[in-house]
Protein backbone atom coordinates (compact mmCIF):
# COMPACT_ATOMS: atom_id res chain seq x y z
CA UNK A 1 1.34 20.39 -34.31
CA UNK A 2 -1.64 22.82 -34.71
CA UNK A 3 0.85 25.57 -33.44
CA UNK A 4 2.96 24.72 -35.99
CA UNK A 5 0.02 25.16 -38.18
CA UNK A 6 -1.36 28.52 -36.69
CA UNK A 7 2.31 30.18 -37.02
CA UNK A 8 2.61 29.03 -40.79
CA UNK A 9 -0.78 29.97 -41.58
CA UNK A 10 -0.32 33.62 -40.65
CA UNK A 11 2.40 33.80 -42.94
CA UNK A 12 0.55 33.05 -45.89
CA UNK A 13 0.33 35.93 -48.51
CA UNK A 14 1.94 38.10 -45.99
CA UNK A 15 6.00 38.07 -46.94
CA UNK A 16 8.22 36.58 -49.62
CA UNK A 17 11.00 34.70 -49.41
CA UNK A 18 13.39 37.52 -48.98
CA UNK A 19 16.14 36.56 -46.13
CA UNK A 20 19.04 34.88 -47.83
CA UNK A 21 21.83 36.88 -46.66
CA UNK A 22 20.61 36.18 -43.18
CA UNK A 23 19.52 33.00 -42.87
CA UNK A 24 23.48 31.25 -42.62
CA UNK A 25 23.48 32.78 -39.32
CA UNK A 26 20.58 30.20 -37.86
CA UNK A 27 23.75 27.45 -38.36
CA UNK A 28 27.21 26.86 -36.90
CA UNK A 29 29.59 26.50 -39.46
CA UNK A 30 29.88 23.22 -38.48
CA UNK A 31 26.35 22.28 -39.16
CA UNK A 32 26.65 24.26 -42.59
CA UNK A 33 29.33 22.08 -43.62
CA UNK A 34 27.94 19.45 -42.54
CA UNK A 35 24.85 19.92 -44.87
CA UNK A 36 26.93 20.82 -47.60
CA UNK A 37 28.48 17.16 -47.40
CA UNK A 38 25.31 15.43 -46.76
CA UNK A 39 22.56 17.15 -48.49
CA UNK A 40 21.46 16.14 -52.16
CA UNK A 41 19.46 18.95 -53.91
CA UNK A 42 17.60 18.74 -56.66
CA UNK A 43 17.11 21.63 -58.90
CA UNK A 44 15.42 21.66 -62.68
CA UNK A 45 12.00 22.98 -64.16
CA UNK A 46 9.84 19.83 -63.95
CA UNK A 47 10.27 16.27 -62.11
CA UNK A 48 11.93 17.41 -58.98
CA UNK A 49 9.38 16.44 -56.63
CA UNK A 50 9.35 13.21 -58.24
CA UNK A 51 13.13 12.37 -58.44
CA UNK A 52 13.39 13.76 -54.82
CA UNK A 53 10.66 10.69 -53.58
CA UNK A 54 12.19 8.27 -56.04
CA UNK A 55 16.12 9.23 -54.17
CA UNK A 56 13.80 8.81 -50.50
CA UNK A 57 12.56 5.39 -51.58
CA UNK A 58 15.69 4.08 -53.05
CA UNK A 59 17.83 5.79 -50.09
CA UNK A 60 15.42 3.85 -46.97
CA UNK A 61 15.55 0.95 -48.94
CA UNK A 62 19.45 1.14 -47.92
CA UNK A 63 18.62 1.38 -44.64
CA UNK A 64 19.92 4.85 -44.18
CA UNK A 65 18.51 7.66 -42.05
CA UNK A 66 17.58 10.24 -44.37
CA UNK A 67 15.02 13.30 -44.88
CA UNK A 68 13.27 14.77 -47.77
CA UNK A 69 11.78 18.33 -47.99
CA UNK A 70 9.77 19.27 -51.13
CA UNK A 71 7.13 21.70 -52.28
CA UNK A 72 4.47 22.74 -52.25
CA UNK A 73 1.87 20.18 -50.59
CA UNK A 74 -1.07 19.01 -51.76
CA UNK A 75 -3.11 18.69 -48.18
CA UNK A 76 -1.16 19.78 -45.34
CA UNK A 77 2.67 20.70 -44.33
CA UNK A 78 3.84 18.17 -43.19
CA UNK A 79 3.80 16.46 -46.64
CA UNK A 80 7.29 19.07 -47.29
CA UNK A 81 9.47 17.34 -44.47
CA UNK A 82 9.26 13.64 -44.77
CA UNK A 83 11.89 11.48 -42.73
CA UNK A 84 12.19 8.09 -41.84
CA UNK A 85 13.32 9.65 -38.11
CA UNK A 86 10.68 11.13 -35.88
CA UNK A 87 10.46 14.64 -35.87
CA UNK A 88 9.27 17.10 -33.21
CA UNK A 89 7.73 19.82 -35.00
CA UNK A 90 6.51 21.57 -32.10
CA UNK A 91 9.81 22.18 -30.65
CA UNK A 92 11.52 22.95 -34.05
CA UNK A 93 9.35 25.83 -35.24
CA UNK A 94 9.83 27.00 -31.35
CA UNK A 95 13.57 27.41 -32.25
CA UNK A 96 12.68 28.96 -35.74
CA UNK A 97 10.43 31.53 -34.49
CA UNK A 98 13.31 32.69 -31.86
CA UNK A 99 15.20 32.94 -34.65
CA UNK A 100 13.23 35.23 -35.90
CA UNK A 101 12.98 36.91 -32.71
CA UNK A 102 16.81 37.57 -32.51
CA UNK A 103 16.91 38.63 -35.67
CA UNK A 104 14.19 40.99 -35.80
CA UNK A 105 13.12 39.11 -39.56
CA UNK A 106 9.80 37.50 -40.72
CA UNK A 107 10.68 34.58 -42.94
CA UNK A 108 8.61 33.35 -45.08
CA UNK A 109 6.51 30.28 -45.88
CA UNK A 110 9.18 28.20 -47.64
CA UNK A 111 11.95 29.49 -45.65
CA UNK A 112 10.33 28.53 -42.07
CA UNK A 113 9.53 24.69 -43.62
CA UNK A 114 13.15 24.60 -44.81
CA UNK A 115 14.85 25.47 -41.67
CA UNK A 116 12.34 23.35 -39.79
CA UNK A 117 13.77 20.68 -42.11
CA UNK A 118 17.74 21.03 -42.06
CA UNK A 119 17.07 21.60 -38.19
CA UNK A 120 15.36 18.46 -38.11
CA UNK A 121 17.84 16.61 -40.10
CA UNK A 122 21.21 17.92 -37.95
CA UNK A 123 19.58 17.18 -34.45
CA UNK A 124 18.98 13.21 -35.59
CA UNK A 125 22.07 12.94 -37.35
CA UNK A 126 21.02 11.56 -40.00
CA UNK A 127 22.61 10.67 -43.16
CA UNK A 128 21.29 12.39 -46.01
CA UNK A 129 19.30 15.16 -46.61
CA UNK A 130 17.44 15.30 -49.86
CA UNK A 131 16.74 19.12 -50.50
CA UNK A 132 14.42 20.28 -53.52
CA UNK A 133 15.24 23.99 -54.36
CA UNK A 134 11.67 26.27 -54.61
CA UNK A 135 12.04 28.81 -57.35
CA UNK A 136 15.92 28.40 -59.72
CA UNK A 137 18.64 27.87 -57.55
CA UNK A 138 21.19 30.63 -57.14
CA UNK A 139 19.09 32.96 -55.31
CA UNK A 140 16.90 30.11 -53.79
CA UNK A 141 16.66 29.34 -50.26
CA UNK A 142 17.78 26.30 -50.47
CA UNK A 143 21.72 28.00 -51.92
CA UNK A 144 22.61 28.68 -48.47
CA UNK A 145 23.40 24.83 -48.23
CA UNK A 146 26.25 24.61 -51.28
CA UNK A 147 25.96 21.32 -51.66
CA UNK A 148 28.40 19.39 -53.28
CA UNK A 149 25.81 16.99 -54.53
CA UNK A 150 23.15 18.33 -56.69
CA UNK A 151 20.63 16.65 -59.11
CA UNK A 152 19.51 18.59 -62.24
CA UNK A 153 16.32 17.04 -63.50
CA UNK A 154 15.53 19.32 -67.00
CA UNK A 155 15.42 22.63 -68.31
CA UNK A 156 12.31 23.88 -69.55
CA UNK A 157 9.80 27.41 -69.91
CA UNK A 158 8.77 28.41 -66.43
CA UNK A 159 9.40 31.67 -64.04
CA UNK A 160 10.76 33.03 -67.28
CA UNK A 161 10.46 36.96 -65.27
CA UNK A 162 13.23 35.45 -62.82
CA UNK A 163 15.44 32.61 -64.64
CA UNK A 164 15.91 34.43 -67.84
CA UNK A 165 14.21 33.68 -71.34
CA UNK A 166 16.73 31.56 -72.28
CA UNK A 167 18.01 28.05 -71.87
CA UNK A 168 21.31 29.23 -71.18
CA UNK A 169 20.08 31.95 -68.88
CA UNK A 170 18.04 29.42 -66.83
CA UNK A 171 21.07 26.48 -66.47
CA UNK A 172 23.22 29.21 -64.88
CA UNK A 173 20.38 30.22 -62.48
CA UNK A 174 19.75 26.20 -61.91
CA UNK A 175 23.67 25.01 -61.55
CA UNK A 176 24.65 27.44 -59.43
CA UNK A 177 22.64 26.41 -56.37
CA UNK A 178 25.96 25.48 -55.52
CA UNK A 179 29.13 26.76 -56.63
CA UNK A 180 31.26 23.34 -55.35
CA UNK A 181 29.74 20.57 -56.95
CA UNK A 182 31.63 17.41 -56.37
CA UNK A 183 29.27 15.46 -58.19
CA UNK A 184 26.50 17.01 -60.73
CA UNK A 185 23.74 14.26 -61.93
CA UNK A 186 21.53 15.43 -65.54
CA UNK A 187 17.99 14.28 -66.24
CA UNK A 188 16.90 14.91 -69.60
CA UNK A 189 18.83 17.65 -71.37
CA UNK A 190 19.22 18.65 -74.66
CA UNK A 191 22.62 18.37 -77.20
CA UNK A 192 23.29 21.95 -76.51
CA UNK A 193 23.12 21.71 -73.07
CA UNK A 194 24.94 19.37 -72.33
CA UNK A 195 27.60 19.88 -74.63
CA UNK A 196 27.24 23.46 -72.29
CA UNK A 197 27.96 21.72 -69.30
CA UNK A 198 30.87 19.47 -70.52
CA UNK A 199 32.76 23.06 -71.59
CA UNK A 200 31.94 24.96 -69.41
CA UNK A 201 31.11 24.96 -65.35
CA UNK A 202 34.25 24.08 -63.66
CA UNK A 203 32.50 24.26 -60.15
CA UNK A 204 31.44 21.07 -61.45
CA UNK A 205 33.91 18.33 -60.36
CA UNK A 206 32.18 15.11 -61.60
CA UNK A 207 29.18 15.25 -64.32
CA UNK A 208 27.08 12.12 -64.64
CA UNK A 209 24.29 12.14 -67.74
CA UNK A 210 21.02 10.26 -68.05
CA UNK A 211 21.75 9.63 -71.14
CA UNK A 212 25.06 7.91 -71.03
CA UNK A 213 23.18 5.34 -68.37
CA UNK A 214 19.60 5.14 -70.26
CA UNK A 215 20.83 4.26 -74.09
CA UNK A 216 23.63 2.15 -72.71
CA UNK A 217 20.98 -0.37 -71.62
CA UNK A 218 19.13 -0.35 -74.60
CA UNK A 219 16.42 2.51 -73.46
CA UNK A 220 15.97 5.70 -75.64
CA UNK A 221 15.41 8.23 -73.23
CA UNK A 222 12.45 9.63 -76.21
CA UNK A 223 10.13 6.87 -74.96
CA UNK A 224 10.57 6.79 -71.61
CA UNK A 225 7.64 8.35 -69.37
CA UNK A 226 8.68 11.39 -66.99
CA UNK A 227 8.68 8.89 -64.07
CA UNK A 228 10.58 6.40 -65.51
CA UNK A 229 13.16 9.39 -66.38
CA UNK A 230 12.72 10.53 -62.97
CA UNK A 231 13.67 7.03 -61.42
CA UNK A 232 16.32 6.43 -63.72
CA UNK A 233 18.08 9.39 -62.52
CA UNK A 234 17.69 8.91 -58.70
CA UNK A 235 18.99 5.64 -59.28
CA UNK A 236 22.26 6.98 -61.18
CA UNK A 237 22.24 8.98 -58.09
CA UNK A 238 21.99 7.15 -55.30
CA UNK A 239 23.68 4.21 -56.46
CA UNK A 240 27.14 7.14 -57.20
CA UNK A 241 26.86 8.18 -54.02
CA UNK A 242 26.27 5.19 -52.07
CA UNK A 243 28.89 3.45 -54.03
CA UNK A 244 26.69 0.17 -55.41
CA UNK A 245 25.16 -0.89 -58.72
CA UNK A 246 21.63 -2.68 -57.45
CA UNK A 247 20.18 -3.12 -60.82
CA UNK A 248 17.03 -4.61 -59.23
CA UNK A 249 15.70 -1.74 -57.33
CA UNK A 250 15.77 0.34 -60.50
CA UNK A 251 13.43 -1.64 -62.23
CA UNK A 252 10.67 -1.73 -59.07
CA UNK A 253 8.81 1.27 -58.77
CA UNK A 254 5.50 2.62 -58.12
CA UNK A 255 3.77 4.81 -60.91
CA UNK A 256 1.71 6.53 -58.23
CA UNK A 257 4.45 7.06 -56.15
CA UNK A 258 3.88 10.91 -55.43
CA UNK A 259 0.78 12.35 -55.34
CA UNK A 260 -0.30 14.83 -58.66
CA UNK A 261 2.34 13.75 -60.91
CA UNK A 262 0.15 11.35 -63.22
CA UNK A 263 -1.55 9.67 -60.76
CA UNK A 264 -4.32 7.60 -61.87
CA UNK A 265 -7.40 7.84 -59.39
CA UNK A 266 -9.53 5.87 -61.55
CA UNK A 267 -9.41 3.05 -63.98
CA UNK A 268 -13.37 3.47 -64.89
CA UNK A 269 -13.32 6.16 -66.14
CA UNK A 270 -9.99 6.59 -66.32
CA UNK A 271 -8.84 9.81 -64.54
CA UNK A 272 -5.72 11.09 -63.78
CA UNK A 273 -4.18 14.15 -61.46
CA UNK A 274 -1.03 15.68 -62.83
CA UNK A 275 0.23 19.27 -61.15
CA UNK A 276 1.51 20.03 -64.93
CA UNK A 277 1.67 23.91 -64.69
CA UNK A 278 4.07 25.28 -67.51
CA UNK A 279 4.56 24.40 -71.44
CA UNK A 280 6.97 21.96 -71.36
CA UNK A 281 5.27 20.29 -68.24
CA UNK A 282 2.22 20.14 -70.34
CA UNK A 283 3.68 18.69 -73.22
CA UNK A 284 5.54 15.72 -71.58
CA UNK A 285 2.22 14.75 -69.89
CA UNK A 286 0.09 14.69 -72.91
CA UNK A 287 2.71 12.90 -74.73
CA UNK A 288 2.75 9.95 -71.72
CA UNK A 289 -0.59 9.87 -71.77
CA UNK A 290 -0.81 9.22 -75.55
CA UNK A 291 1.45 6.78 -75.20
CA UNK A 292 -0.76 4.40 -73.78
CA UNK A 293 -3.92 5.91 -74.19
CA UNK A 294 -3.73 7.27 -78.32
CA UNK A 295 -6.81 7.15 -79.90
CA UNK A 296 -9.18 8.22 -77.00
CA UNK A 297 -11.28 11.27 -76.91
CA UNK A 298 -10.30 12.82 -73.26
CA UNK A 299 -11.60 15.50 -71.32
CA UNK A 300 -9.19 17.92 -69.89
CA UNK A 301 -10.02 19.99 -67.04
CA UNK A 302 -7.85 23.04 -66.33
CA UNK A 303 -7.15 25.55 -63.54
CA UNK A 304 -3.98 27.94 -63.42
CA UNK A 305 -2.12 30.35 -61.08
CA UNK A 306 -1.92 33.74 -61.33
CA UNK A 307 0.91 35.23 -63.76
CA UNK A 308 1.15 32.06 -65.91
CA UNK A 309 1.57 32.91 -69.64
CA UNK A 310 -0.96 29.84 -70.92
CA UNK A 311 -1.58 30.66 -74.63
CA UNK A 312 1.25 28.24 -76.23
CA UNK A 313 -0.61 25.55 -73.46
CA UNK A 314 -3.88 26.45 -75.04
CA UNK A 315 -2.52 26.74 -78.81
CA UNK A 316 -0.94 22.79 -78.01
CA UNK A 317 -3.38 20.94 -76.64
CA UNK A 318 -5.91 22.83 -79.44
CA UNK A 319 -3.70 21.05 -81.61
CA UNK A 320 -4.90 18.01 -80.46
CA UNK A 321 -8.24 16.68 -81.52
CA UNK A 322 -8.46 14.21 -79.06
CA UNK A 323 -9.32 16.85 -76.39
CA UNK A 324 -12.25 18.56 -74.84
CA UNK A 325 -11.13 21.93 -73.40
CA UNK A 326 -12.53 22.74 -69.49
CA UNK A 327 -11.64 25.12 -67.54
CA UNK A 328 -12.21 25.33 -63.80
CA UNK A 329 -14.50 27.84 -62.48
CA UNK A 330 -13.06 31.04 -60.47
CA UNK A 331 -12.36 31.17 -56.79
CA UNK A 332 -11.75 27.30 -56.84
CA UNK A 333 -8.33 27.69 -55.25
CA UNK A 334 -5.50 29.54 -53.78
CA UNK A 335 -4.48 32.39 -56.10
CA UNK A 336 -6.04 31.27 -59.55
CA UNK A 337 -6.14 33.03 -62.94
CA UNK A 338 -10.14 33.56 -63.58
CA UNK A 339 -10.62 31.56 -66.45
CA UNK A 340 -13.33 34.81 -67.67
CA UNK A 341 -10.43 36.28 -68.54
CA UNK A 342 -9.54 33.61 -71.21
CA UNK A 343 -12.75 34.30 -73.17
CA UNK A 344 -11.90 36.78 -75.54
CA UNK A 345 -8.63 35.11 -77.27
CA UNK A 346 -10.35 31.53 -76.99
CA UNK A 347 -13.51 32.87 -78.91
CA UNK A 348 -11.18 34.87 -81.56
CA UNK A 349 -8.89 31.75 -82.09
CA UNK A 350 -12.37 29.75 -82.63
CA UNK A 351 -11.23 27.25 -79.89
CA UNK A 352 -14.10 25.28 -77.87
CA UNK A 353 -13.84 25.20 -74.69
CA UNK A 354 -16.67 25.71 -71.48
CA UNK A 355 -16.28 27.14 -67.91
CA UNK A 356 -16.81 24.05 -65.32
CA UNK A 357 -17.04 23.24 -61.99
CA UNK A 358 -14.25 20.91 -60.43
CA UNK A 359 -17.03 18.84 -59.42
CA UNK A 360 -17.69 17.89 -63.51
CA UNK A 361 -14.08 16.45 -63.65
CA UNK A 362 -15.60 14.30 -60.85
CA UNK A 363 -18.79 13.21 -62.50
CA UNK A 364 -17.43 13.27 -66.09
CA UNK A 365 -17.97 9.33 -67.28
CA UNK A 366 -15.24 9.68 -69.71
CA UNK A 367 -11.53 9.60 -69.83
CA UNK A 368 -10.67 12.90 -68.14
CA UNK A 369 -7.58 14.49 -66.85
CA UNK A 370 -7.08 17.27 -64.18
CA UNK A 371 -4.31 19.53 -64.69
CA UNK A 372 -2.81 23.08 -63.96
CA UNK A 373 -1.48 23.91 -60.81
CA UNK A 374 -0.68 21.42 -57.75
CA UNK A 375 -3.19 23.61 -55.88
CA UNK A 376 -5.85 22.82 -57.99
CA UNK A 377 -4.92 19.07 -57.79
CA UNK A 378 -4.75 19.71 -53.75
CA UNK A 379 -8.26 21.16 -53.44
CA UNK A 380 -9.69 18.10 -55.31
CA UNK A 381 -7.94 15.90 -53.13
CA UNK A 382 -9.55 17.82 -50.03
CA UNK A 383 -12.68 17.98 -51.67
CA UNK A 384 -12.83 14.35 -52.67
CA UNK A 385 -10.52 13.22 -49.48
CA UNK A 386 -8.18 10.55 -50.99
């Protein structure tokens, strides 16, 4: 595999993701359709790694042969393609980089991992193919599938330059990752929204809510955590598609299941990863994390990418007594905002805050959570190795 890892390597920082209109050609039409029938994607602003790993466990727990592909990992590639099938990675990027050949193209980064995966998933005939979409959805990679089954977690504030500004403006971009839906599934939406959806979007066939499932057995979908919400709606999922109604799986499941999505490392001192990187994101952790945790003074440690718009971030959790504002030193990892650059409107809003190492989230005896990006929550991991 440390081809594999050389070829993807060099692509780093060197192309986007720019070959949609070409990429249909790497499939028969006969493979095409048949991902179309057997892939589930999941599209939405926040929870889609999460829902995708929830529909995994639920769908190996039936026994079925079935692949996941998500992004972006935390330590190495190979987290993206996960299958309950073995996979020859070697000989599938061999076939991608002909492709590329042929075709005189240089995909990029997330477009060689997903063709690596749908490859992977047609050659073992497998029976489902769970397919998280990168950026939106209509002019995502991942489109070139249409799937007919596709899993819309939320709408929230994120890639605002490229969905739209709007909540409207970023459902279209979301829904139409497909434009023949047989069966649509809907996390955690709001009144308008959904009312949206029920009037409009034809391509949709057959629209099953979160909300119709959640407060008919007594749960308010308000005080549910994001992974409970997340594993209520891969189990409206899976059990749709597969047909059964197994109550008891959808009350078993792991907290921790994926990595940087509230993960508690510690008990004492309690610390927690979460790969929160956008308002809403922010919001729905802090809110968890009060839930069980309300009354205790907690150090936050932050790092962002480049071209993230963090001041309503800052002006929320400032909002919050309860915090201690940290952010992670420059350089730390791949493409981060210098925190230096925060100083100015921090000191003229009179918020406290200090510049940190990552290695003071680590030695911090307090109650502290790291938060940000999913590549600041990968180079602790690497630093710490867990």
């Amino acid at each position: 595999m440390k081809e594999l890892e050389e070829y993807l390597d060099s692509k780093i920082g060197l192309t986007n993701n720019k070959n949609l209109q070409v990429l249909h050609r790497f499939f028969t039409q006969a493979q095409l359709n048949n991902l179309m029938n057997r892939t589930i994607s999941i599209v939405g602003t926040n929870g889609k790694t999460s829902t995708a790993n929830f529909i995994y466990k639920l769908l190996n727990n039936e026994m079925t042969k079935v692949l996941m592909f998500t992004s972006p990992h935390l330590l190495n590639f190979s987290e993206r393609i996960q299958s309950n099938s073995e996979i020859n990675f070697d000989y599938l990027s061999k076939i991608v980089q002909d492709f590329e050949s042929e075709n005189d193209i240089n995909l990029g980064y997330f477009e060689t991992l997903f063709l690596i995966a749908c490859k992977a998933f047609l050659d073992n005939e497998m029976d489902y193919f769970i397919c998280e979409a990168g950026i939106g959805g209509m002019l995502d990679t991942t489109s070139i599938i249409q799937s007919k089954n596709v899993v819309l977690t939320n709408i929230g504030r994120d890639h605002q330059d490229l969905l739209g500004y709007t909540a409207l403006g970023v459902l279209d971009q979301k829904i139409f990752v497909s434009n023949n839906i047989d069966n649509l599934f809907v996390g955690d939406l709001s009144e308008e929204l959904i009312k949206e959806l029920d009037n409009n979007y034809k391509h949709c066939k057959s629209k099953f809510f979160l909300k119709d499932y959640v407060e008919s057995e007594s749960k308010k979908i308000k005080n549910l955590t994001a992974n409970q919400l997340n594993h209520w709606l891969a189990f409206i999922t899976v059990n749709s598609i597969l047909g059964t109604n197994n109550k008891e799986v959808s009350v078993s499941f792991d907290d921790n299941l994926v990595q940087g999505r509230f993960e508690i490392i510690s008990q004492d001192p309690l610390k927690i990863l979460d790969g929160a990187h956008n308002i809403d994101g922010f919001i729905k952790t802090l809110k968890d994390y009060e839930k069980e945790y309300s009354s205790v003074d907690t150090y936050l440690y932050l790092g962002f990418k480049n071209g993230k718009n963090i001041e309503s971030i800052i002006s929320y959790i400032n909002s919050k007594k309860q915090y201690k504002l940290n952010f992670i030193e420059e350089d730390t990892f791949f493409d981060q905002q210098n925190p230096n650059n925060l100083t100015d409107y921090l000191e003229n809003k009179n918020i406290d805050y200090k510049i940190v190492s990552l290695e003071a989230f680590s030695s911090n005896k307090n109650p502290s959570i790291l938060l940000g990006s999913l590549y600041l929550i990968g180079e602790y991991k690497k630093r710490i190795n867990t």
